[in-house]
N, C-alpha and C. Protein backbone atom coordinates (compact mmCIF):
# COMPACT_ATOMS: atom_id res chain seq x y z
N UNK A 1 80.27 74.46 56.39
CA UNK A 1 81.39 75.39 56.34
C UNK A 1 82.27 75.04 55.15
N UNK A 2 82.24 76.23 54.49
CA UNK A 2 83.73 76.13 53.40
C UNK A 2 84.91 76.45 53.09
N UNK A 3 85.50 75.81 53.18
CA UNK A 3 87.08 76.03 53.00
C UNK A 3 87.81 76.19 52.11
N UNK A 4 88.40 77.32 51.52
CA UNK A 4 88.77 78.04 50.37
C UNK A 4 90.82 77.82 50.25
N UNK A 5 91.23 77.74 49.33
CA UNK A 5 92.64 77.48 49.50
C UNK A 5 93.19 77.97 48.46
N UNK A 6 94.12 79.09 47.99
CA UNK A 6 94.38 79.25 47.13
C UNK A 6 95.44 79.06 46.60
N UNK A 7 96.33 78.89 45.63
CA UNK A 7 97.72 78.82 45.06
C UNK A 7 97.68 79.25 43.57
N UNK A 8 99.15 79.24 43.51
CA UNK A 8 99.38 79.69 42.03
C UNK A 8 99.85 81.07 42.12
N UNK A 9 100.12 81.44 43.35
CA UNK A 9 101.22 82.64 43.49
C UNK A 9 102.44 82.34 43.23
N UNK A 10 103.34 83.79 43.53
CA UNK A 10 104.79 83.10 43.29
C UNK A 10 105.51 84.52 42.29
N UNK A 11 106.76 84.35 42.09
CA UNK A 11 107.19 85.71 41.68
C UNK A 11 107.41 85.63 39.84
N UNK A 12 107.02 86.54 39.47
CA UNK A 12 107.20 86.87 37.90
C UNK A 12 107.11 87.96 36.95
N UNK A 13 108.34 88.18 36.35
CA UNK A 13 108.33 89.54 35.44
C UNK A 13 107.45 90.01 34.88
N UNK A 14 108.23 91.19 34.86
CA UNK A 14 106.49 92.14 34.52
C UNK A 14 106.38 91.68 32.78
N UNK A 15 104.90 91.28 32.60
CA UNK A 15 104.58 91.28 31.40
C UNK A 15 104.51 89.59 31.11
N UNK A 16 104.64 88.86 32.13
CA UNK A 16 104.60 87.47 32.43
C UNK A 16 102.80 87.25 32.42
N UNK A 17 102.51 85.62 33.17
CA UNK A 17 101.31 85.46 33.13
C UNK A 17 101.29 84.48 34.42
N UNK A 18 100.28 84.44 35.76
CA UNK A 18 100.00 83.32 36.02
C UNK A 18 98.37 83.46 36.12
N UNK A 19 98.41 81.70 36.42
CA UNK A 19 97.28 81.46 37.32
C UNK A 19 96.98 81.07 38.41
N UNK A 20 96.18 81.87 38.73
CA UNK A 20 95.80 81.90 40.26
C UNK A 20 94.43 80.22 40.75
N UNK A 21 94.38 79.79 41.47
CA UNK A 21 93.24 78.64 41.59
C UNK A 21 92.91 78.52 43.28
N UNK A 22 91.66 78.54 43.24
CA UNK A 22 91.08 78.78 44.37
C UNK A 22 90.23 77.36 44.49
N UNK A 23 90.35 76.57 45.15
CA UNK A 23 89.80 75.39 45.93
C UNK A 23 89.65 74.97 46.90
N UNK A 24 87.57 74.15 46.93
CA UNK A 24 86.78 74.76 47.90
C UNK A 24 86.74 73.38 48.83
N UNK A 25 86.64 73.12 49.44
CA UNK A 25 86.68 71.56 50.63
C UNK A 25 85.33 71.21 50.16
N UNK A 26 84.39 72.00 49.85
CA UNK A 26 82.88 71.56 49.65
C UNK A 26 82.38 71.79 48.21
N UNK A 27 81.23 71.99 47.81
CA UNK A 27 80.92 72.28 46.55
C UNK A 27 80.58 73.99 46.37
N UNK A 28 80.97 74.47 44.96
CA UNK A 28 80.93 75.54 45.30
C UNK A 28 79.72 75.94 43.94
N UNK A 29 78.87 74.76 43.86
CA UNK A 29 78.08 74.78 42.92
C UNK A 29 76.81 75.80 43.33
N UNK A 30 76.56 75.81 44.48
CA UNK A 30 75.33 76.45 44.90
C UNK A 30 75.75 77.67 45.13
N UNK A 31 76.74 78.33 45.39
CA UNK A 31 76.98 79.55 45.47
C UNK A 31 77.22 80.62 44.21
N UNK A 32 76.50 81.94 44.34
CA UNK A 32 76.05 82.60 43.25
C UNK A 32 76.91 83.48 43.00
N UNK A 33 77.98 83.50 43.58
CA UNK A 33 79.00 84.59 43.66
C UNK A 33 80.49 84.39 44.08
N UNK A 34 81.08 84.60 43.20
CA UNK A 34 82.42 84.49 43.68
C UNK A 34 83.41 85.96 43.09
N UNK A 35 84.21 85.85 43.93
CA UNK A 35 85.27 87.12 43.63
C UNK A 35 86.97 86.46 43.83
N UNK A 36 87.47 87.39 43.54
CA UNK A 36 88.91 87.35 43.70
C UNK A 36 89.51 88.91 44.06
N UNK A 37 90.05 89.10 45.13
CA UNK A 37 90.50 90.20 45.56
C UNK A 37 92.01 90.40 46.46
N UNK A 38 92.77 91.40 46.12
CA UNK A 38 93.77 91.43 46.28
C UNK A 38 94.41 92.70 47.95
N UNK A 39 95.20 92.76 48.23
CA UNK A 39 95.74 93.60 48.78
C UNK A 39 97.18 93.81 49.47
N UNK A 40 98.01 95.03 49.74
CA UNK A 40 98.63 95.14 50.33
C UNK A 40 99.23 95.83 50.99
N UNK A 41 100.22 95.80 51.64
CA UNK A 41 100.65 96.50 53.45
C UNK A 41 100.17 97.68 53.27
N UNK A 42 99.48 98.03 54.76
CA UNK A 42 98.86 99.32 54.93
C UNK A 42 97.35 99.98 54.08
N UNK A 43 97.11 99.00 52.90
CA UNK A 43 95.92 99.17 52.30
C UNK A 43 94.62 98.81 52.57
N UNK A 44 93.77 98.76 52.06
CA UNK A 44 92.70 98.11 52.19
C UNK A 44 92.56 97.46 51.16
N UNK A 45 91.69 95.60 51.11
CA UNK A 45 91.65 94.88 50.51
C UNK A 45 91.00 95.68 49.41
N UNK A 46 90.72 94.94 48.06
CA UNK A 46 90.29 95.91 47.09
C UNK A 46 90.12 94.50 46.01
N UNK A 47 88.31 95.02 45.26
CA UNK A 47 87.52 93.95 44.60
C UNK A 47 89.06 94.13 43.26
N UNK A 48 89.17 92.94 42.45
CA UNK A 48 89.79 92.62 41.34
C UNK A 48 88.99 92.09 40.38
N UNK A 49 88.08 91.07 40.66
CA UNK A 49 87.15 90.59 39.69
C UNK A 49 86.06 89.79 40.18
N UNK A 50 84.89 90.25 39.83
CA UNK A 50 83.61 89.59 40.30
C UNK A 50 82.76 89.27 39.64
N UNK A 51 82.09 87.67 39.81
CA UNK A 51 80.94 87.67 38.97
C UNK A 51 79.90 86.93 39.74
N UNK A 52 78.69 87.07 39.07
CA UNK A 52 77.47 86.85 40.17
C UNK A 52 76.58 85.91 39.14
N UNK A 53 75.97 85.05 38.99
CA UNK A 53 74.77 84.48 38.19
C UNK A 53 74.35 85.04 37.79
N UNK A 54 73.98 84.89 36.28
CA UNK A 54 73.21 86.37 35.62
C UNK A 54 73.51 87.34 35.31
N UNK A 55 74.35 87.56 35.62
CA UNK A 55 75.11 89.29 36.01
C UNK A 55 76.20 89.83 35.45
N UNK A 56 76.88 90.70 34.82
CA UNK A 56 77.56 91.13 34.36
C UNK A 56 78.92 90.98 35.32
N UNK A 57 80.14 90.59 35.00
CA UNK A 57 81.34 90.57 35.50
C UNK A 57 82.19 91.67 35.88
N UNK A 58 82.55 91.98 36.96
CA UNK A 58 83.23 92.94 37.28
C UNK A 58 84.46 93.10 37.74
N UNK A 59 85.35 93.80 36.63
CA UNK A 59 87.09 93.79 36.75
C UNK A 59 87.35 95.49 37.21
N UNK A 60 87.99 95.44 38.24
CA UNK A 60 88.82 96.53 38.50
C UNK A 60 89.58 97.10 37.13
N UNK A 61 89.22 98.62 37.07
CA UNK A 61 89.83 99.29 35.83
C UNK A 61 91.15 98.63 35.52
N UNK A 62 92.12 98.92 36.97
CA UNK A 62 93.52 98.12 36.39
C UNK A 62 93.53 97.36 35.93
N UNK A 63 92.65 96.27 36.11
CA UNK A 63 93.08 95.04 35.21
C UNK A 63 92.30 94.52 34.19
N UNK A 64 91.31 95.52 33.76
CA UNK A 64 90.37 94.88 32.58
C UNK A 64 91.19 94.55 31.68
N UNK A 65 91.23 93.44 30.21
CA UNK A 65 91.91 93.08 29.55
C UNK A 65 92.92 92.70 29.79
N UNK A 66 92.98 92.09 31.29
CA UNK A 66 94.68 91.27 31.33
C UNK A 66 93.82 90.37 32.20
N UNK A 67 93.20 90.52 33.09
CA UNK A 67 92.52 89.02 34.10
C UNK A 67 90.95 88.58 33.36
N UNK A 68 91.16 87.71 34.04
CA UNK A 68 89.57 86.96 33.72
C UNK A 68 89.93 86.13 34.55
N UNK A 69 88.34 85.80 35.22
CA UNK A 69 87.79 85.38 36.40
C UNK A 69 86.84 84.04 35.74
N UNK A 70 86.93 82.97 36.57
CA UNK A 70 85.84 81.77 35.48
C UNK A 70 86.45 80.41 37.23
N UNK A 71 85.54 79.92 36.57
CA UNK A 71 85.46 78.72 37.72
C UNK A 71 84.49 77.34 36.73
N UNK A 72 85.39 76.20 37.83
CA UNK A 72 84.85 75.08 36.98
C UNK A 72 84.25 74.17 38.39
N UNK A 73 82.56 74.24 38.75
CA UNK A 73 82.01 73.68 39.93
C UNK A 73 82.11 72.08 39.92
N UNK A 74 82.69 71.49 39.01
CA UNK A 74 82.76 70.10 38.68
C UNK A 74 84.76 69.90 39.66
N UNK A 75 85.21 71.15 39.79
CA UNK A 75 86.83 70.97 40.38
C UNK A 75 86.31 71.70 41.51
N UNK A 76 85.23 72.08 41.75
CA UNK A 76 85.23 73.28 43.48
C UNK A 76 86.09 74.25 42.92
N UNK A 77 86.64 75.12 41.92
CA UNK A 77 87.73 75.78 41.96
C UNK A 77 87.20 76.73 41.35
N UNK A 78 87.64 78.16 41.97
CA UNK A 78 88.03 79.49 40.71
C UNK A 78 89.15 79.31 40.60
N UNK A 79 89.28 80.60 39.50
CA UNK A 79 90.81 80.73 38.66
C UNK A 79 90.73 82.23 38.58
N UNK A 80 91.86 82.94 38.15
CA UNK A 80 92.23 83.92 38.08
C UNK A 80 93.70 84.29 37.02
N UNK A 81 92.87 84.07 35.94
CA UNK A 81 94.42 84.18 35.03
C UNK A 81 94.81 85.85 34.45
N UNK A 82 95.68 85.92 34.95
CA UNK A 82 96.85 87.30 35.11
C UNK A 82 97.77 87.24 33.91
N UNK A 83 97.42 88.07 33.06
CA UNK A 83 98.39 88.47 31.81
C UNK A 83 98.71 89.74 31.87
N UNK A 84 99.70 90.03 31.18
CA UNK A 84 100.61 90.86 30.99
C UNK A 84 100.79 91.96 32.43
N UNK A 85 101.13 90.85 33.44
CA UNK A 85 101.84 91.30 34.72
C UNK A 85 102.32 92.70 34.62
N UNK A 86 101.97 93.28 35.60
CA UNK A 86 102.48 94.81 36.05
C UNK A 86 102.95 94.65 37.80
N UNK A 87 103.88 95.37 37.48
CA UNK A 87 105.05 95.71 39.06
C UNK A 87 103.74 96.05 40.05
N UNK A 88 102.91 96.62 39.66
CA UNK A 88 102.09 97.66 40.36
C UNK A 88 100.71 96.10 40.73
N UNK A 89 100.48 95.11 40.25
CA UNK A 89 100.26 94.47 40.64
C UNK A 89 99.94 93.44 41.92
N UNK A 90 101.57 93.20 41.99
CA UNK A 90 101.93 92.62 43.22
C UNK A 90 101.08 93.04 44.66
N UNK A 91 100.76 91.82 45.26
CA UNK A 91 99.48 92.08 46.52
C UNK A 91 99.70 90.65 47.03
N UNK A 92 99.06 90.38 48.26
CA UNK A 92 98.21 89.61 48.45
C UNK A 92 96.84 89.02 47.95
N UNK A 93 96.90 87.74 47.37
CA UNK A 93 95.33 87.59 46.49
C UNK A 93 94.52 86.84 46.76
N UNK A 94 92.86 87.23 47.43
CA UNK A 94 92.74 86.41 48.00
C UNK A 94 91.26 86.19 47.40
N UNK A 95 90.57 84.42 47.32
CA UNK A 95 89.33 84.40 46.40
C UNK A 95 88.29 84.35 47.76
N UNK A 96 86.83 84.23 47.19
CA UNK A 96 85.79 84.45 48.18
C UNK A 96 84.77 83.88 47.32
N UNK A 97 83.90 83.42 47.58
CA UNK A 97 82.61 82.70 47.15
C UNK A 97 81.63 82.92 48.37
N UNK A 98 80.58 83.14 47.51
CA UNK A 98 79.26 83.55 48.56
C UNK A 98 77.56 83.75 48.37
N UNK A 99 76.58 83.96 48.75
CA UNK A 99 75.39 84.10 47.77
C UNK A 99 75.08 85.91 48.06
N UNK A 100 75.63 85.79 47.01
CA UNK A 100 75.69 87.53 46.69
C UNK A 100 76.74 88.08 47.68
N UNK A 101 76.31 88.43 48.67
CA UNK A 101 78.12 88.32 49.19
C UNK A 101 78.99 88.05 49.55
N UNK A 102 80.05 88.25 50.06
CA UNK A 102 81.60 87.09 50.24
C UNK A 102 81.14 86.63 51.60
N UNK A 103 81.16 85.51 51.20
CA UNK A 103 80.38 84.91 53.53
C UNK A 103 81.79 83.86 53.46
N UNK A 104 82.29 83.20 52.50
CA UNK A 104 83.94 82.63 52.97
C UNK A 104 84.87 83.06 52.05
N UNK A 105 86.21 82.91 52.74
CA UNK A 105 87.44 83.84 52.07
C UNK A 105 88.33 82.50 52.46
N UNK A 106 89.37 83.06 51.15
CA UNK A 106 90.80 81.92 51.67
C UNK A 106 91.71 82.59 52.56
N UNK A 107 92.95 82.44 52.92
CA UNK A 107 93.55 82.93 53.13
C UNK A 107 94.96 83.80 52.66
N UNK A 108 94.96 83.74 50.93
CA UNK A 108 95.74 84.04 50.51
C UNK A 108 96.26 83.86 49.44
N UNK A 109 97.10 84.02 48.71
CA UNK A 109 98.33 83.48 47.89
C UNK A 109 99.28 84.75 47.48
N UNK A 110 100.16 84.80 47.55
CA UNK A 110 101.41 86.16 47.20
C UNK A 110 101.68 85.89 45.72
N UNK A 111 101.29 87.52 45.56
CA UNK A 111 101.84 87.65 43.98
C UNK A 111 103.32 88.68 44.02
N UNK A 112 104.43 88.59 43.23
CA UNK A 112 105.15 89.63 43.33
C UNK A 112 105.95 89.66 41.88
N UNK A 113 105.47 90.81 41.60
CA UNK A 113 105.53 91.26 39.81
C UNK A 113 106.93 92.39 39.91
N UNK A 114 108.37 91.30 39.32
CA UNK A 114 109.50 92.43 39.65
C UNK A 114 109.72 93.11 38.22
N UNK A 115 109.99 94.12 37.90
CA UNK A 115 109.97 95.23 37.00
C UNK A 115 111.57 95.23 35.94
């Protein structure tokens, strides 16, 4: 079983930058897939950025050219670095690693992008 933890939320003007870091209790070397996905009240969760072994990376239109998605299996960790912050942003963000699909999730980290 793996245990996912995320941080690096937290509040910041629009047009700011953070990073997001997702760390795993186990190794997250064998797993072929990881994502980062966001949501909030009343929505449905919704993919932000995904990449798979081999495979072409996949960013939600909103945020192509401001996130990138990358992980270092030597820290157990993804990342999620957020540039040029938008109001419209702000969610709940949450990472997932899996073989091909999300089989564990963290529980979170709050983003809130004030305008």
């Amino acid at each position: 079983q793996v245990q996912l933890v995320e941080s690096g939320g937290g509040l910041v003007q629009a047009g700011g930058s953070l990073r997001l870091s997702c760390t795993a209790s186990g190794s997250i070397f064998s797993f072929n897939a990881m994502g980062w996905f966001r949501q909030v009240p009343g929505k449905q969760r919704v993919m932000v950025a995904y990449t798979q072994t081999g495979r072409m990376t996949n960013y939600a239109d909103s945020v192509k050219g401001r996130f990138t998605i990358s992980r270092d299996n030597a820290k157990n960790t993804v990342y999620l670095q957020m540039n040029s912050l938008k109001p419209e942003d702000t969610a709940v963000y949450y990472c997932a690693v899996g073989d091909g699909g999300m089989d564990y999730w963290g529980k979170g980290t709050p983003v809130t992008v004030s305008s």
